[in-house]
PDB file of N, CA and C in Angstrom:
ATOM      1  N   UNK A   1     125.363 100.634 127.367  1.00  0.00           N
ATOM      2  CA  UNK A   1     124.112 101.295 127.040  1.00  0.00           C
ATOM      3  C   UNK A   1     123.104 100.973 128.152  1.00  0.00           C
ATOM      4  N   UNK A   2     122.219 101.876 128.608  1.00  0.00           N
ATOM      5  CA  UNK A   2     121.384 102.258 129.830  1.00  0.00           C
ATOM      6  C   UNK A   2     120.079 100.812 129.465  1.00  0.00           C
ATOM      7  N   UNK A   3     119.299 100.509 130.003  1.00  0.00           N
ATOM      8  CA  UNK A   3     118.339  99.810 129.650  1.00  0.00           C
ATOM      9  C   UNK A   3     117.314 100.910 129.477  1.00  0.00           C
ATOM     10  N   UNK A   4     117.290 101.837 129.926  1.00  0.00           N
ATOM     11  CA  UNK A   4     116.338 103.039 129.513  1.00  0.00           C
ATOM     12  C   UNK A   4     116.912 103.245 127.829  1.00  0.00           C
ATOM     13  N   UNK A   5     117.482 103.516 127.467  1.00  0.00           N
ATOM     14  CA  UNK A   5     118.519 103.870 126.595  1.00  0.00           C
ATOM     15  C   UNK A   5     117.953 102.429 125.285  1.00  0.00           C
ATOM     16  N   UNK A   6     118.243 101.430 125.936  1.00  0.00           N
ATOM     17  CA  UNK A   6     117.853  99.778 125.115  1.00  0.00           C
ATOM     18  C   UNK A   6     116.087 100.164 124.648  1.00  0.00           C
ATOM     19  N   UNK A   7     115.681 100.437 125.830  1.00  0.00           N
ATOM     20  CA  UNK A   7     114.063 100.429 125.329  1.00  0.00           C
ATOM     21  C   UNK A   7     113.616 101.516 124.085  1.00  0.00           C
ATOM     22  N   UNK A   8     114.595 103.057 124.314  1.00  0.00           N
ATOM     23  CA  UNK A   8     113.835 103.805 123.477  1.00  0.00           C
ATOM     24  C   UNK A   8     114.485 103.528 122.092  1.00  0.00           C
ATOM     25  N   UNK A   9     115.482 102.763 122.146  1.00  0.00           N
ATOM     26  CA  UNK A   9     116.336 101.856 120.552  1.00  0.00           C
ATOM     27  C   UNK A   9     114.875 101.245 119.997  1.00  0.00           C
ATOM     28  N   UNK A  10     114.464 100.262 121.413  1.00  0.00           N
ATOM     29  CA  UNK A  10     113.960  99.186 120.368  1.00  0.00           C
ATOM     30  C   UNK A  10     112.116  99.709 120.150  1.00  0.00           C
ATOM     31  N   UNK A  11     112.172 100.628 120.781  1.00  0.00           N
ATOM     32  CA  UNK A  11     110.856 101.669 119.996  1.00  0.00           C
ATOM     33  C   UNK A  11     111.079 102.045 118.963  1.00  0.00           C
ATOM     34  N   UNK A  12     112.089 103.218 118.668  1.00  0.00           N
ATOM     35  CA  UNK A  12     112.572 103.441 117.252  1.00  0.00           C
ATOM     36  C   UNK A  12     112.111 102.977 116.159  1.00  0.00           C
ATOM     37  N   UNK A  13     113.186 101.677 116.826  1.00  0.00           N
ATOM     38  CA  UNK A  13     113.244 100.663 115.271  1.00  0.00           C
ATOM     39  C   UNK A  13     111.868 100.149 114.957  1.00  0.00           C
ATOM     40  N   UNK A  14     111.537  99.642 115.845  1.00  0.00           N
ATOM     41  CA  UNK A  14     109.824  99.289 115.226  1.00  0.00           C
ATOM     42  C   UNK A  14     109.099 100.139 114.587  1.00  0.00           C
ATOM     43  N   UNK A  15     108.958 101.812 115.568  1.00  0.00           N
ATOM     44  CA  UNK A  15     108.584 102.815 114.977  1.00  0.00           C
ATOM     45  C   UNK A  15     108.676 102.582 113.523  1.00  0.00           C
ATOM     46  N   UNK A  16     110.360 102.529 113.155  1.00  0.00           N
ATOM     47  CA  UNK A  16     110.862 102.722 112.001  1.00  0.00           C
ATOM     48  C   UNK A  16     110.748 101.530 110.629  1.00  0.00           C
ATOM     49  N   UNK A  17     110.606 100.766 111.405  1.00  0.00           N
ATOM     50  CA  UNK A  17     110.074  99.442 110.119  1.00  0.00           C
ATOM     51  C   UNK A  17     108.186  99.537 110.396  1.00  0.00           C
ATOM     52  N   UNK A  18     107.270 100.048 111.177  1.00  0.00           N
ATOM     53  CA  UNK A  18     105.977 100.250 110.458  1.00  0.00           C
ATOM     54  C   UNK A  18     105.612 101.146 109.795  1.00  0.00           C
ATOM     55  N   UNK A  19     106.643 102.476 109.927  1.00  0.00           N
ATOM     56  CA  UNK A  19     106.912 103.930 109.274  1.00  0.00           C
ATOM     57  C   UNK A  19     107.777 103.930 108.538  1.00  0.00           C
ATOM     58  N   UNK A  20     107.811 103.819 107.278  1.00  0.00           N
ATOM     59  CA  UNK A  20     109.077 104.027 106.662  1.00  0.00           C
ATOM     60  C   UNK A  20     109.708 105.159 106.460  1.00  0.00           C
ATOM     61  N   UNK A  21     108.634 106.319 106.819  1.00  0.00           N
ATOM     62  CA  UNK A  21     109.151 107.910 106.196  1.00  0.00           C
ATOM     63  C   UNK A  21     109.278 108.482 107.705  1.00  0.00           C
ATOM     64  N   UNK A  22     109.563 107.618 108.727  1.00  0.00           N
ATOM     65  CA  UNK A  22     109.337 107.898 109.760  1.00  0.00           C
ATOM     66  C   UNK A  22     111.514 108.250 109.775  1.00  0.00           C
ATOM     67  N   UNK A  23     111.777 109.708 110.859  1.00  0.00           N
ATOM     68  CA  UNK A  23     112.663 109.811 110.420  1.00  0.00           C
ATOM     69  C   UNK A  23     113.553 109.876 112.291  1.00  0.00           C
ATOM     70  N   UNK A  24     114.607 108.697 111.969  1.00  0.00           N
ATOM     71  CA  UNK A  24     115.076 109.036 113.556  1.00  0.00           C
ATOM     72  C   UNK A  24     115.648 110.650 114.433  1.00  0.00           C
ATOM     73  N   UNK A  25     115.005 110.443 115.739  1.00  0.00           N
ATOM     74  CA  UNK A  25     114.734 111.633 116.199  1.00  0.00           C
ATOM     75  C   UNK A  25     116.111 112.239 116.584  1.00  0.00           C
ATOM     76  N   UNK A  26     116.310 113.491 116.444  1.00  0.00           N
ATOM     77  CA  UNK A  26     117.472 114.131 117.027  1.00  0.00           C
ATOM     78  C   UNK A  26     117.928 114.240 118.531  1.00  0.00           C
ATOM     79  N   UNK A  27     119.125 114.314 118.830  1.00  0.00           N
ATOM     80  CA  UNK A  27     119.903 113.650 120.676  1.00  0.00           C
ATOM     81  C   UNK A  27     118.456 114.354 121.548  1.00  0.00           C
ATOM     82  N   UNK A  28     118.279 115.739 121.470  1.00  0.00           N
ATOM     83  CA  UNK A  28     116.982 116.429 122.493  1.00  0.00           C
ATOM     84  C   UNK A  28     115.916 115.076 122.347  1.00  0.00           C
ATOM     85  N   UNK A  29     115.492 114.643 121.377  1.00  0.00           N
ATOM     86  CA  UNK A  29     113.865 114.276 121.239  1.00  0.00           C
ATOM     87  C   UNK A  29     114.484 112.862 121.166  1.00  0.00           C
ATOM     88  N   UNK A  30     115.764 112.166 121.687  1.00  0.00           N
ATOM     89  CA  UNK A  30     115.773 110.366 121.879  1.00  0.00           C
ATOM     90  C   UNK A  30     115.353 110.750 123.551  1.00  0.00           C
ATOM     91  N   UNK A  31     116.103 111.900 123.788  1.00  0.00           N
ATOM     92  CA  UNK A  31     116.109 111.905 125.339  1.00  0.00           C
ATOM     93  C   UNK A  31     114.702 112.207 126.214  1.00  0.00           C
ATOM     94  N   UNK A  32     113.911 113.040 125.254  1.00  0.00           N
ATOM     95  CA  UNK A  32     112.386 113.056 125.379  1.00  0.00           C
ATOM     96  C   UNK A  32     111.802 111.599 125.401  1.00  0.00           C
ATOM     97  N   UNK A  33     112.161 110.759 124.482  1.00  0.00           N
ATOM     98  CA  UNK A  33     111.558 109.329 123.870  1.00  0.00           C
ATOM     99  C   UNK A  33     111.914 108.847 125.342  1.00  0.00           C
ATOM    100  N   UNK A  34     113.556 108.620 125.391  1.00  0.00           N
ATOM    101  CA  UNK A  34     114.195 107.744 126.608  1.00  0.00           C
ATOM    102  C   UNK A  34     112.885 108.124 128.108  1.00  0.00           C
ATOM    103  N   UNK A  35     112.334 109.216 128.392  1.00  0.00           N
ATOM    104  CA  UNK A  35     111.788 109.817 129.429  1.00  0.00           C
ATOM    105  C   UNK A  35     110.530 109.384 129.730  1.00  0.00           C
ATOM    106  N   UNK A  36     110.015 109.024 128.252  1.00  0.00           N
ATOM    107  CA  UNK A  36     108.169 108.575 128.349  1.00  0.00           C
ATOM    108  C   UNK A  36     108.510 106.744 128.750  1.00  0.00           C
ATOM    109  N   UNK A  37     109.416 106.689 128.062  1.00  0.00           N
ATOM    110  CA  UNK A  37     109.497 105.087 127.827  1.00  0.00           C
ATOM    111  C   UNK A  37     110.070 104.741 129.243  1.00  0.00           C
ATOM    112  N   UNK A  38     110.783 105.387 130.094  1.00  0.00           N
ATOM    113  CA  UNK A  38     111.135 104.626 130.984  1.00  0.00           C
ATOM    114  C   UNK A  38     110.053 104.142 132.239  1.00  0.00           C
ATOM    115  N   UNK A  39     111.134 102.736 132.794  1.00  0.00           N
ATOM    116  CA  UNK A  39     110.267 102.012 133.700  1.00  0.00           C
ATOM    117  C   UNK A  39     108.949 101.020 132.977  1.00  0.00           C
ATOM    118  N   UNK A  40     109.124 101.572 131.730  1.00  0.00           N
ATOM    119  CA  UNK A  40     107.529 100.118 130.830  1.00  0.00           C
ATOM    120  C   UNK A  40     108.841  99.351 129.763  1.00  0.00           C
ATOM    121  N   UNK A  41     108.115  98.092 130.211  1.00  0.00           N
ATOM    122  CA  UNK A  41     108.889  96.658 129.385  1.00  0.00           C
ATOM    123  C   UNK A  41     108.763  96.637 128.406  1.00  0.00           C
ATOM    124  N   UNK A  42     108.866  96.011 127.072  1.00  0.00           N
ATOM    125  CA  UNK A  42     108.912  96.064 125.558  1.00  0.00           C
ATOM    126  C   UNK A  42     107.650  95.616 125.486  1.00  0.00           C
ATOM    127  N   UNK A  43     106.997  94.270 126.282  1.00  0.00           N
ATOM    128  CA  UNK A  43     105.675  94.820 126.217  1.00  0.00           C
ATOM    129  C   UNK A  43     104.827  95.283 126.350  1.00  0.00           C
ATOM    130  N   UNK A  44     104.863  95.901 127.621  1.00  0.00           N
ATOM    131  CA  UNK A  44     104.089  97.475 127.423  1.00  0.00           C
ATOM    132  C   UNK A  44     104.169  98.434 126.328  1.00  0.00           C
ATOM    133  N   UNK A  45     105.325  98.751 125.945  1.00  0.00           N
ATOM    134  CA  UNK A  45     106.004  99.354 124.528  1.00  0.00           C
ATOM    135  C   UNK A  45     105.367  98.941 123.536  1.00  0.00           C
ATOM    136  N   UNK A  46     104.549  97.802 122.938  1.00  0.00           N
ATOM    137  CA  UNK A  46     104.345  97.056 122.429  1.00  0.00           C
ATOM    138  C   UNK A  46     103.021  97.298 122.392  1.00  0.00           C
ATOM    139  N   UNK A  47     102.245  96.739 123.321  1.00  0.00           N
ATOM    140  CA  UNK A  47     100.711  96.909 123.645  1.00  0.00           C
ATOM    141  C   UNK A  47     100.511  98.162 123.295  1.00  0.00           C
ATOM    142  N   UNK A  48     101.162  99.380 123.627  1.00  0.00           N
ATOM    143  CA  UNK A  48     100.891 100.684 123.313  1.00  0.00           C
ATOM    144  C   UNK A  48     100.659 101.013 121.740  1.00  0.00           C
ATOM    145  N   UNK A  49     101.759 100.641 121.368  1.00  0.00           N
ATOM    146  CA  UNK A  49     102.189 101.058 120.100  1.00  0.00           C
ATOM    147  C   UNK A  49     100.915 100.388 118.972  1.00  0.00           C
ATOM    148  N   UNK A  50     100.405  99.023 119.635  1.00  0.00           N
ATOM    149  CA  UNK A  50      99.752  97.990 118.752  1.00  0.00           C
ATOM    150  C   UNK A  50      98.271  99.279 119.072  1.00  0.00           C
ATOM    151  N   UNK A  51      97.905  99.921 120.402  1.00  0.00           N
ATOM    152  CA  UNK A  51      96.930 100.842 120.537  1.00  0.00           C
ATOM    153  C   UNK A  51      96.808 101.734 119.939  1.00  0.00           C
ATOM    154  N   UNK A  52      97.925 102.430 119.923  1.00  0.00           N
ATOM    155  CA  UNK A  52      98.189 103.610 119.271  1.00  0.00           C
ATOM    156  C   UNK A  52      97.829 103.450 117.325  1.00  0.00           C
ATOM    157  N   UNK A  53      97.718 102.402 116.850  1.00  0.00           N
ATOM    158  CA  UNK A  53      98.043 102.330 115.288  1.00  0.00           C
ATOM    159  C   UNK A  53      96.526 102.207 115.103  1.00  0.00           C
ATOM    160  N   UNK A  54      95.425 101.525 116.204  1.00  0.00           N
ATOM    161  CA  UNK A  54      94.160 100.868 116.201  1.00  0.00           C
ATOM    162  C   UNK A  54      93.571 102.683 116.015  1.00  0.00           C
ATOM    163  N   UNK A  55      94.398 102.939 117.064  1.00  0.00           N
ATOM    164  CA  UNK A  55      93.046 104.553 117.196  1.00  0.00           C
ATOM    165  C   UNK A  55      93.690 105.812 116.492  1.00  0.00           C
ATOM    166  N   UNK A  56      94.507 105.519 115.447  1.00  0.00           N
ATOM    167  CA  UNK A  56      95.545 106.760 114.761  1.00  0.00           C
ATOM    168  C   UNK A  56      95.221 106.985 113.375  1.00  0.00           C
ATOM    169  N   UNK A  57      95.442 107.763 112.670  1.00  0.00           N
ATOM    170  CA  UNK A  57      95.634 107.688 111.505  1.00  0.00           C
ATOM    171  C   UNK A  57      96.671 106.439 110.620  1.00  0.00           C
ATOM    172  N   UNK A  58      96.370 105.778 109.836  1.00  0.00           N
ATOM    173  CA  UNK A  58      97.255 104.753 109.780  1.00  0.00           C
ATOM    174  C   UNK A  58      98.891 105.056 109.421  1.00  0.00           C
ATOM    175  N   UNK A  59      98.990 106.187 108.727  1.00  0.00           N
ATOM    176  CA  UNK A  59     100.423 106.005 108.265  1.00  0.00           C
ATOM    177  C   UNK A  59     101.163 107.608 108.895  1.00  0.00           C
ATOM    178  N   UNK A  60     100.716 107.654 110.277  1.00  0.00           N
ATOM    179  CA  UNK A  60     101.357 108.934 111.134  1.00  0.00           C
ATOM    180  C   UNK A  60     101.680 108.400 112.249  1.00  0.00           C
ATOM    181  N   UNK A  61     103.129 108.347 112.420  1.00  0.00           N
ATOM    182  CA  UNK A  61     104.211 108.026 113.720  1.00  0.00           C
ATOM    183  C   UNK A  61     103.878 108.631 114.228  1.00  0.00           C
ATOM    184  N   UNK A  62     103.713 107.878 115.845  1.00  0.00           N
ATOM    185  CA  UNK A  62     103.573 108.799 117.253  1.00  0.00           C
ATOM    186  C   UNK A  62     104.504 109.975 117.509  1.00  0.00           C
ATOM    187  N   UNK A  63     103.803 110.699 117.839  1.00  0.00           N
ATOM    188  CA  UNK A  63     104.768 111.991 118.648  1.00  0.00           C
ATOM    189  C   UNK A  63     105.322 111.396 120.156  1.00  0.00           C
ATOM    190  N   UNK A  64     106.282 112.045 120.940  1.00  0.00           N
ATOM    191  CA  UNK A  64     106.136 111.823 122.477  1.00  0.00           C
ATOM    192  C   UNK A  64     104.938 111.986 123.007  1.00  0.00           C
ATOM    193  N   UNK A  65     104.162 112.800 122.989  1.00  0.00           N
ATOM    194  CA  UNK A  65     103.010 113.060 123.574  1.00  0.00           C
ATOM    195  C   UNK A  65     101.399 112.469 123.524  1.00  0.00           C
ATOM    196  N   UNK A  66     101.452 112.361 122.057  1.00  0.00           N
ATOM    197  CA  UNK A  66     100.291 111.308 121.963  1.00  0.00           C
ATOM    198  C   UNK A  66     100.752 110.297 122.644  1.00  0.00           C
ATOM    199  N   UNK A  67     102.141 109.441 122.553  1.00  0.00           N
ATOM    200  CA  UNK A  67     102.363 107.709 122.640  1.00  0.00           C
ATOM    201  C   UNK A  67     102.320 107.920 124.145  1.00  0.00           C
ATOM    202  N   UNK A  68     102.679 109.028 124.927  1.00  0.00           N
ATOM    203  CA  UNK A  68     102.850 109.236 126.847  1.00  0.00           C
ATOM    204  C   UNK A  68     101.359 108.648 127.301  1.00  0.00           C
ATOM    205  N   UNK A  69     100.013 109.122 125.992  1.00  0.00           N
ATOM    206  CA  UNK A  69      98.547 108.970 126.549  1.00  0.00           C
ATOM    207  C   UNK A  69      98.594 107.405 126.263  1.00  0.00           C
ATOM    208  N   UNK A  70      98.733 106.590 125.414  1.00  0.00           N
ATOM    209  CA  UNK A  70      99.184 105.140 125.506  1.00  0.00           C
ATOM    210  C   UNK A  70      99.733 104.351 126.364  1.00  0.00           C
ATOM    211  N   UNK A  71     100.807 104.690 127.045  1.00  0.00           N
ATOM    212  CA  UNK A  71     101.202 103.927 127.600  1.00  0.00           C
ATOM    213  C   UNK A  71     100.578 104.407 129.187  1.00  0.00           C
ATOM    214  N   UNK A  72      99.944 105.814 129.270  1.00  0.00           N
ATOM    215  CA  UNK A  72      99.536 105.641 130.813  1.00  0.00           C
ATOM    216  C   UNK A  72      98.365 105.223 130.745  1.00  0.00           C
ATOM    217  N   UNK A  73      97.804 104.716 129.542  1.00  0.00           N
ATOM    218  CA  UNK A  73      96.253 103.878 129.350  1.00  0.00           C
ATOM    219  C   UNK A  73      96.610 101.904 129.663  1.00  0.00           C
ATOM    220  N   UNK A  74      97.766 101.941 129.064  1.00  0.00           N
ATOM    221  CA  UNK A  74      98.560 100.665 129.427  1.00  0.00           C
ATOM    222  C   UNK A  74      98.678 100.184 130.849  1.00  0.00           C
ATOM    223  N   UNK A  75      99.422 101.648 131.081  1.00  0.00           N
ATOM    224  CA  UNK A  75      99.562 101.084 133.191  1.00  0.00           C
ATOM    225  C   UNK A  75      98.232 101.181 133.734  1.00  0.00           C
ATOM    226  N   UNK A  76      97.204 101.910 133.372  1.00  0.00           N
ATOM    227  CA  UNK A  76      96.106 102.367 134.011  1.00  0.00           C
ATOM    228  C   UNK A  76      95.375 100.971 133.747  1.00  0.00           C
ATOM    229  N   UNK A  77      95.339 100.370 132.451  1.00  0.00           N
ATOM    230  CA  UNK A  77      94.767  98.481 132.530  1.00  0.00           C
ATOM    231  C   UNK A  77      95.165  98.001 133.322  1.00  0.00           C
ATOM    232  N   UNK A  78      96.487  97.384 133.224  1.00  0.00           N
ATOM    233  CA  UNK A  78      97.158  96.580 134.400  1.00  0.00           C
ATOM    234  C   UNK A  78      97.258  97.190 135.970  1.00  0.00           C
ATOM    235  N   UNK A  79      96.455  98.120 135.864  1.00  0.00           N
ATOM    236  CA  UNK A  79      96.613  98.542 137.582  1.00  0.00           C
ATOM    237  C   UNK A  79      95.064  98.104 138.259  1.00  0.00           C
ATOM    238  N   UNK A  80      94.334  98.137 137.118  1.00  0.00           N
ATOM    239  CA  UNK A  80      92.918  97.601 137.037  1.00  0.00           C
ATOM    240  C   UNK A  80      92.894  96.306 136.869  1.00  0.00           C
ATOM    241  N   UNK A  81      93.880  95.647 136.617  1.00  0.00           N
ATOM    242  CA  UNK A  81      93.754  94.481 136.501  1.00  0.00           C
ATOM    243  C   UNK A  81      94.496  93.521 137.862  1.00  0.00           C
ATOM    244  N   UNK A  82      95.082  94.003 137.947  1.00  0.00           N
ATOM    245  CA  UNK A  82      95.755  93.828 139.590  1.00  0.00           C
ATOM    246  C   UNK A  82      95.458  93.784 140.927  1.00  0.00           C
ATOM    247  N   UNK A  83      93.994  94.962 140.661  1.00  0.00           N
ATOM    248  CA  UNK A  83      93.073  95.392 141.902  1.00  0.00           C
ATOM    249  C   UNK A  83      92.112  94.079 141.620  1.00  0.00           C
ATOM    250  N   UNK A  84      91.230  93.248 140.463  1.00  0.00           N
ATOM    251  CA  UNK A  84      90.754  92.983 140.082  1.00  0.00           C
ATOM    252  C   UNK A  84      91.212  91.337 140.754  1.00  0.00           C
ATOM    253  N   UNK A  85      92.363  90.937 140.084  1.00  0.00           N
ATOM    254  CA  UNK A  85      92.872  89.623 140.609  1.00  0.00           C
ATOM    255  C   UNK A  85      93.210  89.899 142.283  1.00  0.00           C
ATOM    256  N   UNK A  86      93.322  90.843 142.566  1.00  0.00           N
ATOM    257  CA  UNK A  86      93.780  90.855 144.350  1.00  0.00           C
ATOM    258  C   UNK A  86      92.350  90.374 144.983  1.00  0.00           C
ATOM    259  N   UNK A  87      91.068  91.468 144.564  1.00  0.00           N
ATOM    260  CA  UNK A  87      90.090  91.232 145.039  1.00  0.00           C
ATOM    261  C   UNK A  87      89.768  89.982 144.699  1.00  0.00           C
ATOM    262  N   UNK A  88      89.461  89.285 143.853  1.00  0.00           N
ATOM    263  CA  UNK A  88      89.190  87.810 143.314  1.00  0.00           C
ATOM    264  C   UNK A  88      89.362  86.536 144.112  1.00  0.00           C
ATOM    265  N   UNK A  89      91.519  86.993 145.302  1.00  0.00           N
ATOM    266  CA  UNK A  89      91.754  86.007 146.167  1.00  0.00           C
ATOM    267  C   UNK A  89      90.798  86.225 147.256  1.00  0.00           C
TER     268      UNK A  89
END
């Protein structure tokens, strides 16, 4: 199994134990999932997801598309945060 492949598993499942009516996605829409998720670590995956629940309706699972605006708010911190500690040395 792909590590692209590992990450959009272990989205899922979380997905799926804070959603219970949340229903796993069909082969087209893992491979959509596999596409947003790749290249970000579980905690990025993570940080997102913990964002995503703060600014959502509480009991509505991400789509691909909302969670894509999450996680490029994720890289867009840490890229700000990087410029931030560079300038600092």
């Amino acid at each position: 199994m792909s590590e692209q492949l590992i990450a959009t598993k272990f989205f899922l499942d979380k997905v799926k134990r804070l959603y219970p009516t949340f229903q796993y996605p069909d082969e087209i829409d893992v491979e959509l999932w596999t596409e947003i998720l790749e290249g970000h670590s579980q905690t990025d995956i993570l940080d997102a997801l913990k964002a995503y629940r703060r600014e959502t309706e509480y009991n509505k699972a991400p789509n691909p598309a909302e969670f894509k605006k999450f996680l490029a708010a994720k890289s867009d911190n840490q890229g700000m945060r990087g410029r931030i500690f560079k300038c600092a040395d």
